[in-house]
C-alpha atoms as a PDB file:
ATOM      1  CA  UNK A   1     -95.332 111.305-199.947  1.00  0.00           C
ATOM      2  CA  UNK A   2     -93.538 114.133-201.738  1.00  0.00           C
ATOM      3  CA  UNK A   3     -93.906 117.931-200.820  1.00  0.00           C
ATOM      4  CA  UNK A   4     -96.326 118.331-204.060  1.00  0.00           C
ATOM      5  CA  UNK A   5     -98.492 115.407-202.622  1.00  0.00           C
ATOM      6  CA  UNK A   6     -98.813 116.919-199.185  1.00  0.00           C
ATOM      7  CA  UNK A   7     -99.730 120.760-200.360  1.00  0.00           C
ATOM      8  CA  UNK A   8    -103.343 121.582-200.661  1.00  0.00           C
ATOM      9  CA  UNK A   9    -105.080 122.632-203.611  1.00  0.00           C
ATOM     10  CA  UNK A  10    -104.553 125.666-205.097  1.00  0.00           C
ATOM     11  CA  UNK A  11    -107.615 127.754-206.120  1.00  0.00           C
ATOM     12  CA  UNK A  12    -107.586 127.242-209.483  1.00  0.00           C
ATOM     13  CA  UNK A  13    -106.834 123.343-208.841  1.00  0.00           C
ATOM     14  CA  UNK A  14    -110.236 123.471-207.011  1.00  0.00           C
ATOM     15  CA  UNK A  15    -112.040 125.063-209.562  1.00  0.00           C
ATOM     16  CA  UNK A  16    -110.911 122.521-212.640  1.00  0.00           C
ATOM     17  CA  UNK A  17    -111.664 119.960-210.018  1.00  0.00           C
ATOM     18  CA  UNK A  18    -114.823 120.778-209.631  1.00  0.00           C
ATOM     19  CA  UNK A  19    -115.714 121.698-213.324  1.00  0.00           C
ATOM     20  CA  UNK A  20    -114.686 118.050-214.452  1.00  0.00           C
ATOM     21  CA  UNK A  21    -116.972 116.656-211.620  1.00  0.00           C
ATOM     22  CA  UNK A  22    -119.545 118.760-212.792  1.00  0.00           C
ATOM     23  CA  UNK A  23    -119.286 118.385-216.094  1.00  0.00           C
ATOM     24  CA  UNK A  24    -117.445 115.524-217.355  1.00  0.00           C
ATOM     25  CA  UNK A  25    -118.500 116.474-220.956  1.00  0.00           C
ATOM     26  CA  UNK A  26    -116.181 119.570-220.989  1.00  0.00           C
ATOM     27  CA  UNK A  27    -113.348 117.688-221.856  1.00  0.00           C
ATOM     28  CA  UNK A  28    -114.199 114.862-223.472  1.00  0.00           C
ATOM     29  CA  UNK A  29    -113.882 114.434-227.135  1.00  0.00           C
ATOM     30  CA  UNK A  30    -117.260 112.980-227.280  1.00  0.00           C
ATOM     31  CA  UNK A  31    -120.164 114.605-228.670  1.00  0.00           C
ATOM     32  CA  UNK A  32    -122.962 114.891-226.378  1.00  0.00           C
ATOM     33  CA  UNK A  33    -125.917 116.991-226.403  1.00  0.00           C
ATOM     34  CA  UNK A  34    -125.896 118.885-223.698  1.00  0.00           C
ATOM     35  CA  UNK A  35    -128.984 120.914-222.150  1.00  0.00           C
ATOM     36  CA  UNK A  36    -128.726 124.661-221.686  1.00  0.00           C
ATOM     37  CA  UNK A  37    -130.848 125.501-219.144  1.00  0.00           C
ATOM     38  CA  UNK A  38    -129.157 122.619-217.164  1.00  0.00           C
ATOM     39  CA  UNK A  39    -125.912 124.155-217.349  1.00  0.00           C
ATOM     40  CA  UNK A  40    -126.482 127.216-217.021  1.00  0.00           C
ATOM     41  CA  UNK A  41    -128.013 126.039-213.489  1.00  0.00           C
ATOM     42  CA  UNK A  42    -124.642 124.017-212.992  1.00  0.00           C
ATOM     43  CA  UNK A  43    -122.442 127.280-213.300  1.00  0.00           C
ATOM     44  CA  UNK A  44    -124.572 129.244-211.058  1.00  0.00           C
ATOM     45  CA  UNK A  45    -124.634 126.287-208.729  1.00  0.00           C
ATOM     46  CA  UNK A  46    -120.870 126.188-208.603  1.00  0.00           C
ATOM     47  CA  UNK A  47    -120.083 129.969-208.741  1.00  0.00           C
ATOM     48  CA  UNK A  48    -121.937 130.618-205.687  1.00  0.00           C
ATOM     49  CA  UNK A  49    -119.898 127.150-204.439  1.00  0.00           C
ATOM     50  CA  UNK A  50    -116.914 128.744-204.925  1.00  0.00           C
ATOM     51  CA  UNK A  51    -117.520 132.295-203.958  1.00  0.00           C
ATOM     52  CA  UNK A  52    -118.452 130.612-200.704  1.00  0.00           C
ATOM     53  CA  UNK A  53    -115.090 128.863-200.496  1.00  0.00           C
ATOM     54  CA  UNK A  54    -113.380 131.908-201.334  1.00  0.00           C
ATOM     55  CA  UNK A  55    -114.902 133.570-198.036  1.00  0.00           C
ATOM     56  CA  UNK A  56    -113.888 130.648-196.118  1.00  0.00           C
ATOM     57  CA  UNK A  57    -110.473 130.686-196.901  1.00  0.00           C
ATOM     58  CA  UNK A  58    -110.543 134.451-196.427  1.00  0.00           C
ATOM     59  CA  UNK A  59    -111.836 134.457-193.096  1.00  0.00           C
ATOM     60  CA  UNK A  60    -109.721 132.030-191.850  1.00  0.00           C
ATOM     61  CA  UNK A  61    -106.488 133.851-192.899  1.00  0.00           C
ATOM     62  CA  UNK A  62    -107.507 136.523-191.586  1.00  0.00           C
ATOM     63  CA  UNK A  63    -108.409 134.949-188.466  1.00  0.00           C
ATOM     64  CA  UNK A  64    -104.607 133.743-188.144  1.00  0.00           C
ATOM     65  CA  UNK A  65    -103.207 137.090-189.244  1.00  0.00           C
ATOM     66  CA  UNK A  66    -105.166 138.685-185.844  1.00  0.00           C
END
């Protein structure tokens, strides 16, 4: 495996990651009818996911900083 391989996500990596799984639709040149309220549920969802990520990884560098 090559350096790039072995390195861990980067944040943003992690969020496009998660928006394709979430909605595949975003990027597809298909036209599909989406639902609003749905979606609107699906970025709340996966704010809050990452928010909580973002504390993680916070804490835990600041954990090996101490």
């Amino acid at each position: 495996m090559g350096a790039e391989e072995e390195r861990s996500q980067t944040f943003v990596e992690r969020v496009l990651a998660l928006l394709e799984e979430r909605f595949p639709w975003l990027g597809s040149a298909r036209d599909e009818p989406v639902g609003g309220a749905e979606t609107v549920d699906e970025f709340t969802d996966l704010s809050k996911s990452l928010m909580e990520q973002r504390e993680v990884v916070r804490h835990e560098d600041r954990d090996q900083r101490d």
